[in-house]
Protein backbone atom coordinates (compact mmCIF):
# COMPACT_ATOMS: atom_id res chain seq x y z
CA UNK A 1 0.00 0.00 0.00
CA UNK A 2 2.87 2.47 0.63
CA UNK A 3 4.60 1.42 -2.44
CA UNK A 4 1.58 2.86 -4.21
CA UNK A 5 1.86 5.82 -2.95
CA UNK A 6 4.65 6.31 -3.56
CA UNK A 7 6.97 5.97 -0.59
CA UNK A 8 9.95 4.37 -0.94
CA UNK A 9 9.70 1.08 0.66
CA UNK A 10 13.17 -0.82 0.15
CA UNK A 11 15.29 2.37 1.26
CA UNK A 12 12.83 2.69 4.74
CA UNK A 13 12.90 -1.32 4.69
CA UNK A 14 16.72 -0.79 4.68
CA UNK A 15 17.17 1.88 7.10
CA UNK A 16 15.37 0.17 9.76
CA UNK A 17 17.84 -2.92 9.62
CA UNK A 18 20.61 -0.28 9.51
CA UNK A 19 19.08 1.42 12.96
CA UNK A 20 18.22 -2.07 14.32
CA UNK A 21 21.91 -3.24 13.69
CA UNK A 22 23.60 0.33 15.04
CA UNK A 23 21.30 0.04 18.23
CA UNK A 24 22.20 -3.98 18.96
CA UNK A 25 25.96 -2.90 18.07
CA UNK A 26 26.09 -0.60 20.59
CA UNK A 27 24.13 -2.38 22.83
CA UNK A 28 26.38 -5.02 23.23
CA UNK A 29 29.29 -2.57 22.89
CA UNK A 30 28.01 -1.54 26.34
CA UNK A 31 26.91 -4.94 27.51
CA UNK A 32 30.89 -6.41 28.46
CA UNK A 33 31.16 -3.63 31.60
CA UNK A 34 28.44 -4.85 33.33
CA UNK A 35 29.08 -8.92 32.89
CA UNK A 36 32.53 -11.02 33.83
CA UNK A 37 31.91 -13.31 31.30
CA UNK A 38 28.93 -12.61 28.34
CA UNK A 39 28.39 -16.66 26.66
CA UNK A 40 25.50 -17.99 24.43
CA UNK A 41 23.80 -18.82 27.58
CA UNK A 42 23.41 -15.49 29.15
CA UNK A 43 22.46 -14.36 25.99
CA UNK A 44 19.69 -16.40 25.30
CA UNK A 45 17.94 -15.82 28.43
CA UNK A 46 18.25 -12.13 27.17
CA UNK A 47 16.31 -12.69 24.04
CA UNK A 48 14.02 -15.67 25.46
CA UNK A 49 12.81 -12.38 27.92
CA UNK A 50 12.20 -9.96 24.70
CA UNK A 51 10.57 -12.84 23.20
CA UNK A 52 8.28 -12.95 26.37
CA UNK A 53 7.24 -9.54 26.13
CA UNK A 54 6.87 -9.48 21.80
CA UNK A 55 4.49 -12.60 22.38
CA UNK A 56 2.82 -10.75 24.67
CA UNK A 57 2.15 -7.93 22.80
CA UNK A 58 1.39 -10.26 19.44
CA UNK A 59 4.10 -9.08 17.84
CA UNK A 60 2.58 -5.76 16.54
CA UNK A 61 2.27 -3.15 19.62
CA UNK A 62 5.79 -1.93 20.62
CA UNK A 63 4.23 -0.13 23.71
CA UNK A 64 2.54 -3.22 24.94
CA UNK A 65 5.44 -5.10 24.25
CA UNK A 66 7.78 -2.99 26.24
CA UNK A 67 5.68 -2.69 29.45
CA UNK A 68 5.11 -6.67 29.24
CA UNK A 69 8.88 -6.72 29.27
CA UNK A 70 8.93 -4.66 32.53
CA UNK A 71 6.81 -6.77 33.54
CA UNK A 72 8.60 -9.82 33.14
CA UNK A 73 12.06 -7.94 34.52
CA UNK A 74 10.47 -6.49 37.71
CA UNK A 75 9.01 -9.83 38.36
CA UNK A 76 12.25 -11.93 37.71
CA UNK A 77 13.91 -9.14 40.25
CA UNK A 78 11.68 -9.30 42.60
CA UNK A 79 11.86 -13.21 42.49
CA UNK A 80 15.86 -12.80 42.64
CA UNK A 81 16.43 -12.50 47.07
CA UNK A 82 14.69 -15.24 46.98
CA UNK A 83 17.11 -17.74 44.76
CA UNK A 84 19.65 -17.34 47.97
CA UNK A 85 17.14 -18.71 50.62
CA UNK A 86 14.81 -21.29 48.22
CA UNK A 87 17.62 -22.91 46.10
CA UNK A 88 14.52 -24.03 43.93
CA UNK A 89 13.31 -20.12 43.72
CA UNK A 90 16.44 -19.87 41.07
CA UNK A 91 15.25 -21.99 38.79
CA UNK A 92 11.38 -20.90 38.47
CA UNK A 93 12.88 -17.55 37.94
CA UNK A 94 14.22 -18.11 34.92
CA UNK A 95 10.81 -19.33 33.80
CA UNK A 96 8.94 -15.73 33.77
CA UNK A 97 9.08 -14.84 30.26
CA UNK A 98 7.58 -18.37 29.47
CA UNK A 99 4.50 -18.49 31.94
CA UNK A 100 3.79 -14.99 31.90
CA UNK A 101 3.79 -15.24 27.42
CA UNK A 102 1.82 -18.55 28.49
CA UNK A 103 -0.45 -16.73 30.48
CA UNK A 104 -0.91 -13.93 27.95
CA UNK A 105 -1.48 -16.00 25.35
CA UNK A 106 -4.65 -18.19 27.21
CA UNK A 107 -6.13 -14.71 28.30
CA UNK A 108 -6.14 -13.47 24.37
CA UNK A 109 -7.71 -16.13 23.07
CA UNK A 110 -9.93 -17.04 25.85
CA UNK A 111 -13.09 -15.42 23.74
CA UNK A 112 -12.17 -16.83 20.08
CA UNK A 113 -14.74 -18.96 18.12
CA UNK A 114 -13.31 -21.14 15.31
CA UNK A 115 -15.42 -21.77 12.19
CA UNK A 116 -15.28 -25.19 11.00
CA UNK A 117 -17.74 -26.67 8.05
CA UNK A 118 -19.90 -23.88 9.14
CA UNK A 119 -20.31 -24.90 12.38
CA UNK A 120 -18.69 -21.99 15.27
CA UNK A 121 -16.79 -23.29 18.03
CA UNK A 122 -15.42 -21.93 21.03
């Protein structure tokens, strides 16, 4: 639709990779200071929490998408004193992102019908 009016898709197509890539660039530019020692597995719990808060917010509202990921940091803080005393409490926190997008998920759908041969389901 934007093409046909005109706008120039590719060049805004590749602009926002080329903002996307400065922004992670420096992100992890910045990332070293604040961690002894930055692996594949620290890293992954960093995107499996933005993928929390994008499936929360379906993957098309950035503003609902960034408070669900506040959401899901307070919460893993908040659970964090705990992982000292309850040994178990460490490993449940590392679960937020999933039960809370698991949680999101059943509360969006909870009202959707499915047509199937003409017959509506819930």
């Amino acid at each position: 639709m934007s093409s046909l009016l005109g706008v120039p898709t590719r060049r805004i197509e590749a602009l926002a990779w080329l903002g996307s890539g400065v922004i992670c660039g420096c992100v992890f530019l910045m990332l070293p200071p604040l961690f002894k020692s930055i692996d594949q597995g620290t890293l992954t719990w960093f995107i499996i929490g933005a993928l929390g808060g994008a499936i929360v917010g379906q993957f098309s509202s950035l503003t609902v998408t960034f408070f669900a990921s506040l959401v899901i940091g307070v919460i893993e803080s908040v659970l964090t004193p705990f992982s000292n005393t309850f040994q178990f409490m460490s490993d449940f926190r590392k679960t937020t992102p999933f039960v809370v997008a698991v949680a999101a998920i059943m509360w969006i759908s909870r009202r959707r019908t499915v047509v199937l041969a003409g017959r509506e389901m819930r």
